[in-house]
Every structure is written in structure tokens, then in C-alpha cells.
Protein backbone atom coordinates (compact mmCIF):
# COMPACT_ATOMS: atom_id res chain seq x y z
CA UNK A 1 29.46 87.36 127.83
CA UNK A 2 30.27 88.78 124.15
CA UNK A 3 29.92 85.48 122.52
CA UNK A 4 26.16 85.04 124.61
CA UNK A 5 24.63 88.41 123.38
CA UNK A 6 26.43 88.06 119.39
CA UNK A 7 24.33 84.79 120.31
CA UNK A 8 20.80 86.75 120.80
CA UNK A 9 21.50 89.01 118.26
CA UNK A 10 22.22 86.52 115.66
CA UNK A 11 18.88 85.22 116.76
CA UNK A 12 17.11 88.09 116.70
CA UNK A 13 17.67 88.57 113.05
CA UNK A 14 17.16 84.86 112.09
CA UNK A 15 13.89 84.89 113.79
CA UNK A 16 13.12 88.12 111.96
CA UNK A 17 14.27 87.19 108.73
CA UNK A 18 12.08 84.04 109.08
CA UNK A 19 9.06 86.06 110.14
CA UNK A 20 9.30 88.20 106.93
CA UNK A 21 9.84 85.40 104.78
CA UNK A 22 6.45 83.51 106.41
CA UNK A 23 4.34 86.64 106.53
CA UNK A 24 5.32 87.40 102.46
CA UNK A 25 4.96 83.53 101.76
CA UNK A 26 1.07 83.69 103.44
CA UNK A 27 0.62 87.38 101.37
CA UNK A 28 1.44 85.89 97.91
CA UNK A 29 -0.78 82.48 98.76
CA UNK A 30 -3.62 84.47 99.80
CA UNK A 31 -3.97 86.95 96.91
CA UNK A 32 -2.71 84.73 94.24
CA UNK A 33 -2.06 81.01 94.73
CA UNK A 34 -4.72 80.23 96.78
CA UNK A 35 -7.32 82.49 95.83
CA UNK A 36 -10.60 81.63 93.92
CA UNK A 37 -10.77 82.36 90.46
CA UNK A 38 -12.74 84.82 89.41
CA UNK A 39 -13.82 87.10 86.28
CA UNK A 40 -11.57 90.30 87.77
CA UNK A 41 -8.28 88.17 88.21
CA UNK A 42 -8.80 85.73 85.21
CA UNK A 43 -10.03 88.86 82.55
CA UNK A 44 -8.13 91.77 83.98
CA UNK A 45 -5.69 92.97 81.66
CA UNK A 46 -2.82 94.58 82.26
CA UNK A 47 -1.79 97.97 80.00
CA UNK A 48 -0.32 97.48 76.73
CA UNK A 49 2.98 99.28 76.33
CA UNK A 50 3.10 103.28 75.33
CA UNK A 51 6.19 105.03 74.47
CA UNK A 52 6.12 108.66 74.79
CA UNK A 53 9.12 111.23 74.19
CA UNK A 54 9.94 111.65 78.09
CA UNK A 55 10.36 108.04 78.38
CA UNK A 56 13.78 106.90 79.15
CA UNK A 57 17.06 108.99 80.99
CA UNK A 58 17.36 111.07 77.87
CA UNK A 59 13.58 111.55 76.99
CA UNK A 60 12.27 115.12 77.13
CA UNK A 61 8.64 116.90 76.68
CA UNK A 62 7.41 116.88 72.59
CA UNK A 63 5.21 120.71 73.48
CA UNK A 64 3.36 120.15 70.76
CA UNK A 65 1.53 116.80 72.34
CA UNK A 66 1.18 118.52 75.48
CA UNK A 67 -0.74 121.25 73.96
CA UNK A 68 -2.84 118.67 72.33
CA UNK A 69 -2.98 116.32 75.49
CA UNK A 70 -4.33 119.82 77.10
CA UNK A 71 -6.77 120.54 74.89
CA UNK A 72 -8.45 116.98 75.07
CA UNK A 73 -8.54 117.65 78.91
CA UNK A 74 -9.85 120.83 78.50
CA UNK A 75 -12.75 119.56 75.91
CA UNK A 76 -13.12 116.06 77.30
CA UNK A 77 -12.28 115.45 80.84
CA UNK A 78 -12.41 118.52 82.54
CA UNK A 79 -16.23 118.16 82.93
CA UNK A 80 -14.92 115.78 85.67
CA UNK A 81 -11.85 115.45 86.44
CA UNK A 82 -9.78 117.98 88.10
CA UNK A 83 -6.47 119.25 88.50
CA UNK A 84 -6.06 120.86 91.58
CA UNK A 85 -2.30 120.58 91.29
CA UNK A 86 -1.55 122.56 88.36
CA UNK A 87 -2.01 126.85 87.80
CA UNK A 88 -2.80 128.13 84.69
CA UNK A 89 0.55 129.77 84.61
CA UNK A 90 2.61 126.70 84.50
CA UNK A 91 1.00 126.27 80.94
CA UNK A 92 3.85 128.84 79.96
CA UNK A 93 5.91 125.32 80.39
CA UNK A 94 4.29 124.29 77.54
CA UNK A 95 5.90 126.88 75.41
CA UNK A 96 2.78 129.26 75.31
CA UNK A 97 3.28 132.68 75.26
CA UNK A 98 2.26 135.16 78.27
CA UNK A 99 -0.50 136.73 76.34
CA UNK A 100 -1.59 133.02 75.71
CA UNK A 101 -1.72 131.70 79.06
CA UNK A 102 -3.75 135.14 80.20
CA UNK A 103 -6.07 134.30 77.24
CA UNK A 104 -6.49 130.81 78.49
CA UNK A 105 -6.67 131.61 82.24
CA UNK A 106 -9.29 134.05 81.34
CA UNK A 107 -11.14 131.20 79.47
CA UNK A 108 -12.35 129.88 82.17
CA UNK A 109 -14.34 130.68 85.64
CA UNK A 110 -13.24 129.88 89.03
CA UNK A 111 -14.25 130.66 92.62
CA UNK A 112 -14.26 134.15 93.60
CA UNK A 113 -15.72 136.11 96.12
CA UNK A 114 -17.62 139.92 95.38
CA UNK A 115 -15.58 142.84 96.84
CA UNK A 116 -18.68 144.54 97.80
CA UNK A 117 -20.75 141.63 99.59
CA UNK A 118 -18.04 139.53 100.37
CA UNK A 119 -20.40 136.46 99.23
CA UNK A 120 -18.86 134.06 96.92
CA UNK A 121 -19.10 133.97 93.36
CA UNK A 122 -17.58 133.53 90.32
CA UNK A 123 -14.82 135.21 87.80
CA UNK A 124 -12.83 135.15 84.87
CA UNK A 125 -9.43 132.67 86.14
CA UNK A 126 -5.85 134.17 86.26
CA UNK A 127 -2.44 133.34 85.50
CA UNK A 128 -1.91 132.24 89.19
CA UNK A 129 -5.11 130.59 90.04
CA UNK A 130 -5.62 126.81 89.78
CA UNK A 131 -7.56 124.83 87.51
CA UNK A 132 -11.29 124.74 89.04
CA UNK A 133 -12.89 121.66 90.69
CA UNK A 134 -15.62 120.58 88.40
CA UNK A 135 -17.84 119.82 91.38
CA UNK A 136 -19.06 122.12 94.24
CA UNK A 137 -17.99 119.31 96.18
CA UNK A 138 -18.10 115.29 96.84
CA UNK A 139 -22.00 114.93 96.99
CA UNK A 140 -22.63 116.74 93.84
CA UNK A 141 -19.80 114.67 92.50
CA UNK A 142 -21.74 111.19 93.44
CA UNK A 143 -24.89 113.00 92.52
CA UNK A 144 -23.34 113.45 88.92
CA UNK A 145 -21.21 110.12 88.66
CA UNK A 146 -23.36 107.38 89.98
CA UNK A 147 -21.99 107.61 93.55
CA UNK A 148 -18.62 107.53 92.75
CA UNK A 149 -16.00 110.78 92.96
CA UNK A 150 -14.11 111.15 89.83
CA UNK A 151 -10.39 111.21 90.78
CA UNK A 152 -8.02 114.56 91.09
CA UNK A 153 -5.49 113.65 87.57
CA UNK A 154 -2.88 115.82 88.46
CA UNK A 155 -0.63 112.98 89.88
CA UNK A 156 -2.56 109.81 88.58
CA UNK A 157 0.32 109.45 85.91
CA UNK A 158 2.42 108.51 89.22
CA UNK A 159 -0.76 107.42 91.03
CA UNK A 160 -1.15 104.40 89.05
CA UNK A 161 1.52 101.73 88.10
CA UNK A 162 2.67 102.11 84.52
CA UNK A 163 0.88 105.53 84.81
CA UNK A 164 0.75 106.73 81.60
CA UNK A 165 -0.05 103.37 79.76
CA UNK A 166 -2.63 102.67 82.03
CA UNK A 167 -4.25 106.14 81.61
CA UNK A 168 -3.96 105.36 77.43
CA UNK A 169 -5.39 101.68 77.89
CA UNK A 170 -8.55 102.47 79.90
CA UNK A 171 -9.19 105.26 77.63
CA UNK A 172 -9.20 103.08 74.75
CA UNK A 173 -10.34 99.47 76.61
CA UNK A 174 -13.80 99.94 76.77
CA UNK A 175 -15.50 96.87 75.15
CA UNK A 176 -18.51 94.94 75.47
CA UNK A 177 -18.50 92.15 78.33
CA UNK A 178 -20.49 89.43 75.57
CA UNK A 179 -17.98 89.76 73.37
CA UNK A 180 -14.65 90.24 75.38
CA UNK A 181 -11.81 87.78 75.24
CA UNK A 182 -8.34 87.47 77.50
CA UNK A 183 -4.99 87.22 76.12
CA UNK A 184 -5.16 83.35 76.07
CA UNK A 185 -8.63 83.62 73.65
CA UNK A 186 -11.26 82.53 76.97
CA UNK A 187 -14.55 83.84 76.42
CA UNK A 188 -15.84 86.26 79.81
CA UNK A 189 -19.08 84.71 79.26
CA UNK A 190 -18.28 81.47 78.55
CA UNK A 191 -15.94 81.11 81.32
CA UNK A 192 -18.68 83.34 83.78
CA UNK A 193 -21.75 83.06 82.30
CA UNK A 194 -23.49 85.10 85.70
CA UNK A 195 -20.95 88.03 84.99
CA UNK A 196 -23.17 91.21 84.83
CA UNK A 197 -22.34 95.01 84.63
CA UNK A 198 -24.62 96.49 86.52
CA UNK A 199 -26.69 99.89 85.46
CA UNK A 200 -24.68 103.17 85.18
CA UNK A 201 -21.47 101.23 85.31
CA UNK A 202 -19.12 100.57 81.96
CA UNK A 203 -16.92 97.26 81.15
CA UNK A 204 -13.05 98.21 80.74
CA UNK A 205 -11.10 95.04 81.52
CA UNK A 206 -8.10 96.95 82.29
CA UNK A 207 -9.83 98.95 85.17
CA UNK A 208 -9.24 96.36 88.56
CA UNK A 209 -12.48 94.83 88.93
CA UNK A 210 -13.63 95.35 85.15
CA UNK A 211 -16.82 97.86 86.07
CA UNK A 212 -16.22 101.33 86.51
CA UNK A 213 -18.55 104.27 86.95
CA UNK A 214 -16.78 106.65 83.58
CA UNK A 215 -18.42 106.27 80.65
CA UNK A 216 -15.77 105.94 77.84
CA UNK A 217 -14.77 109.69 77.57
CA UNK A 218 -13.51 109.64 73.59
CA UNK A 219 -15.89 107.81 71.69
CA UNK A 220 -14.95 108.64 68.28
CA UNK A 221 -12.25 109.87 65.91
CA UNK A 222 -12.78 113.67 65.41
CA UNK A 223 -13.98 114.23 68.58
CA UNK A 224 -11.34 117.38 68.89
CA UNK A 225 -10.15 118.67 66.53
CA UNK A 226 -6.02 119.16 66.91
CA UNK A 227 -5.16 123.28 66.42
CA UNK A 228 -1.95 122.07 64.61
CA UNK A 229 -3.50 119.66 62.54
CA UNK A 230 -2.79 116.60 63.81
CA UNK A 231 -5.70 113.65 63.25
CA UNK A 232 -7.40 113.39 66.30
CA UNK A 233 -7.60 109.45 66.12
CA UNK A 234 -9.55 107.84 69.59
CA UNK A 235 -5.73 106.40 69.43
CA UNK A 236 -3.83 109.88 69.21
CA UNK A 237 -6.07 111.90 71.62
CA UNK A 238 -5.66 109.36 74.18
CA UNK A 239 -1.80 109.20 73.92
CA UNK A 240 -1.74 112.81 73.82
CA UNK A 241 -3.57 113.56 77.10
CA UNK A 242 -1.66 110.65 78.72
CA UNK A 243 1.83 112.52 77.75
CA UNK A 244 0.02 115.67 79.27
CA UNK A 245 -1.22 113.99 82.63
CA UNK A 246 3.15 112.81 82.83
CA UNK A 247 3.83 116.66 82.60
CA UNK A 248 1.24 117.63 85.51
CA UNK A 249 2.64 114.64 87.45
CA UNK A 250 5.87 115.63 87.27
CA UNK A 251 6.41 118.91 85.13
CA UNK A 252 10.49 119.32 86.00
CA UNK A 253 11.05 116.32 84.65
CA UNK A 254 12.93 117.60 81.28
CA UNK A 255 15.04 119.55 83.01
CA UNK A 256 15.65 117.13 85.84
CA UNK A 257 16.91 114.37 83.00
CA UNK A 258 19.19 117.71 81.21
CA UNK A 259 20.42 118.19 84.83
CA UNK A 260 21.06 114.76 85.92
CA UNK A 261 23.89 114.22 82.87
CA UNK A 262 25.84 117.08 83.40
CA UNK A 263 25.53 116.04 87.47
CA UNK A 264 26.66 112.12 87.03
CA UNK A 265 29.55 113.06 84.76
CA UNK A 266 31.26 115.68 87.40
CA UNK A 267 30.53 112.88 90.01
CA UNK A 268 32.38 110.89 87.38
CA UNK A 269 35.42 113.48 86.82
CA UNK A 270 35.66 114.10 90.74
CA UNK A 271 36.07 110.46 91.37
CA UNK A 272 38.92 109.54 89.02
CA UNK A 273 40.41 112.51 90.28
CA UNK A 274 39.81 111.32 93.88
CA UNK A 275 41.44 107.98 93.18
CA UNK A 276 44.34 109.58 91.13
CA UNK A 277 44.93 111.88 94.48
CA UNK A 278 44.92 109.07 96.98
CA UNK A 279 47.24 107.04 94.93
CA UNK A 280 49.64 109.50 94.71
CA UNK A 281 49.15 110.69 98.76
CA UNK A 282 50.00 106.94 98.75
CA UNK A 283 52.58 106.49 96.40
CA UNK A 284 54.70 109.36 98.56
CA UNK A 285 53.83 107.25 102.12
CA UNK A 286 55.09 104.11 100.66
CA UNK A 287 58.81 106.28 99.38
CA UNK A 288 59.20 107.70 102.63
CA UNK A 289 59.04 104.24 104.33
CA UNK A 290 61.31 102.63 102.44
């Protein structure tokens, strides 16, 4: 009776195993192999690589970039984008100063409502509100952005795969479709002469099906200027608010890489001196049975 249901089991799992294998062998045929070739999967480019100072177990926040990577989100994409994760006083993180981040919150206006009518309004933000929605909601969004809703960037760092070099590619990839050439040197309108982008729409061949609704958001060198100097290259401000949109994704992650070490190396220490400790419990068994 054991031996008959070790039997079903077993082929259980084969037949599962098998199943898995088909259905993945049919999902990789039908979005790759088999699929018809087209401008988005011929002239879609993936991001080029970006190093940044929190890349890697050891990296760590440069505060300097993410003040700059802040400031090109407060003078460039804020006017869409939002960041409804992320409080004004978690810009203290970013080693400014309490009077600073009061001075900042204050800056700008959020939702509020008036004590005395109790209809909404507007006010001066505070250390513990969040960063405003640029939009009143999703159709004045669409109204604004030729029907499409700009995305929240608080997570898109994590959002996106190879977050932050994606975020620095698209900033810097638009191009002009007549023009535009792949990695292997094929021409997008030799190879699809009908290829069009339509009205209100922008070519970035590193956006998934090469159109999107953004117009290219840094458009020239200068276009902020850097409080601590730095040239504000189309190259630099996009790295910089790409290194700031990997803080708001994930703003513990400093201290979770300068907690991690110290962690891993007691987990180290405890288990030599778990396997010193069971070989000498053993050692002892192994005298007192001979």
C-alpha cells in the first residue's frame, strides 16, 4: 500500500514538473521566439549602465547628489509627478537642518481645509505633511498629459527593472524616430518605414513601446542651476534625480547596508562558536564510551 501511494505521489510531481516546464516553454515561444517582429521589440533598448554611490553591499547615500537630485524634482518634475510616499520631514535624511526642512516645507502649498468654514483650501506645507499631488485628480491629470496619468515616483526606482538606470536613460533617450539607430546600426525607418509617433506623444526607444506621452523633461544643460556648484549637465541632473528617486524608494537603505555587516559577522562568530561547542559536547560523548 506504501509503495502504491510513493507511486502517485511520485507522479504527481512528475506530471507537475512537466506542466511547468510546457506552460514556461509556450510563455517564452509566444513573447519571444515566435512572435512577429516589430519596431518595439527590434528598436527597444534596454538602459545603459549607471553607477551611483549606494550601489553595491557597501554603497551608501553621497547627500550632496540627493540634494541636487531634489532640487531637479522640485524645478523639473514636480509639475507632474508626485511623491505621495515621502514627508517633507524625511528631507532631514538628507542632512538638512530643522530650520531647513521648515523653510522648505513652507515652500510649498498643500491641501488644507479653513478652520472657520470647514471648506477646503490651501496652506503653507509642514514638516509632517506629504509632498502634494500635482493634479486635483486623474481627469485633470489626462486633461493635462494627453490622456495619460503621470506615474507616483516615490517607488519607481524599485517599480521598474534596473530602476535607477532606467529612470537616467529615458531622461536622456529622447531622439528623433528618422534618425534613430539600434545597437546593431538598423535604421527605424529603414527597417519600418510606416513607423509613426503620433501627435502629443515623444520617441524614447528605451520607454516599452518607443512612444510615450512626457515630453523630454531636461532639455538643456543649465536648466538648474546646482546650489553647490556643480554643472548641471542634461547628463548630471539626470543622474542626480535618479540617485534621489533610490533614496525615496528605499530611504533606510544606508543604514540597512551599515547594519547588515555588523549582523553577518556575529552570525559568523556565533557559528564557529556553535561548531566549536558541539565538537567538544561530542568529543566528551565519544571519552565516556570508550
Amino acid at each position: 500500500m506504501v509503495r502504491i501511494i510513493g507511486f502517485f505521489v511520485g507522479l504527481f510531481f512528475a506530471v507537475g514538473v512537466l506542466w511547468a516546464f510546457a506552460t514556461g516553454a509556450y510563455t517564452v515561444a509566444s513573447q519571444g521566439y515566435l512572435k512577429e517582429k516589430t519596431a518595439e521589440t527590434e528598436f527597444h533598448r534596454h538602459p545603459a549602465a549607471l553607477h551611483l554611490s549606494s550601489d553595491g553591499p557597501f554603497g551608501k547615500f553621497d547627500n550632496r547628489q540627493l540634494q541636487r537630485g531634489y532640487q531637479v524634482y522640485k524645478e523639473v518634475c514636480k509639475a507632474c509627478h508626485s511623491l505621495n510616499h515621502v514627508a517633507f520631514r524625511d528631507l532631514a535624511e538628507l542632512g538638512y537642518s530643522e530650520a531647513e526642512v521648515k523653510a522648505e516645507a513652507a515652500s510649498w502649498t498643500v491641501p488644507g481645509i479653513d478652520p472657520n468654514t470647514g471648506e477646503e483650501t490651501t496652506r503653507p506645507g509642514t514638516p509632517t505633511d506629504y509632498f502634494p499631488k500635482p493634479f486635483a485628480n486623474d481627469i485633470a491629470a489626462r486633461a493635462a498629459n494627453h490622456n495619460a496619468i503621470p506615474p507616483d515616483l516615490s517607488l519607481m526606482a524599485k517599480a521598474r527593472h534596473e530602476g535607477p538606470a532606467y529612470i537616467h536613460s529615458l531622461l536622456t533617450g529622447f531622439t528623433d524616430p528618422a534618425t534613430y539607430k539600434n545597437e546593431d546600426g538598423k535604421s527605424l525607418k529603414q527597417e519600418f518605414p510606416d513607423f509613426q509617433t503620433p501627435p502629443g506623444l515623444y520617441f524614447n526607444p528605451y520607454f516599452a513601446n518607443l512612444n510615450l506621452a512626457m515630453p523630454p523633461p531636461l532639455t538643456s544643460d543649465g536648466q538648474v542651476t546646482f546650489k553647490d556648484g556643480t554643472p548641471a549637465t542634461v547628463d548630471q541632473m539626470a543622474t542626480d534625480v535618479a540617485a534621489f528617486l533610490v533614496w525615496t524608494a528605499e530611504p533606510s537603505l544606508g543604514k540597512r547596508h551599515q547594519t547588515g555587516w555588523p549582523v553577518l559577522g556575529f552570525l559568523l562568530f556565533a557559528t564557529v562558536l556553535a561548531f566549536l561547542a558541539k565538537k567538544q559536547v561530542w568529543a566528551r560523548a565519544r571519552v565516556r564510551r570508550d
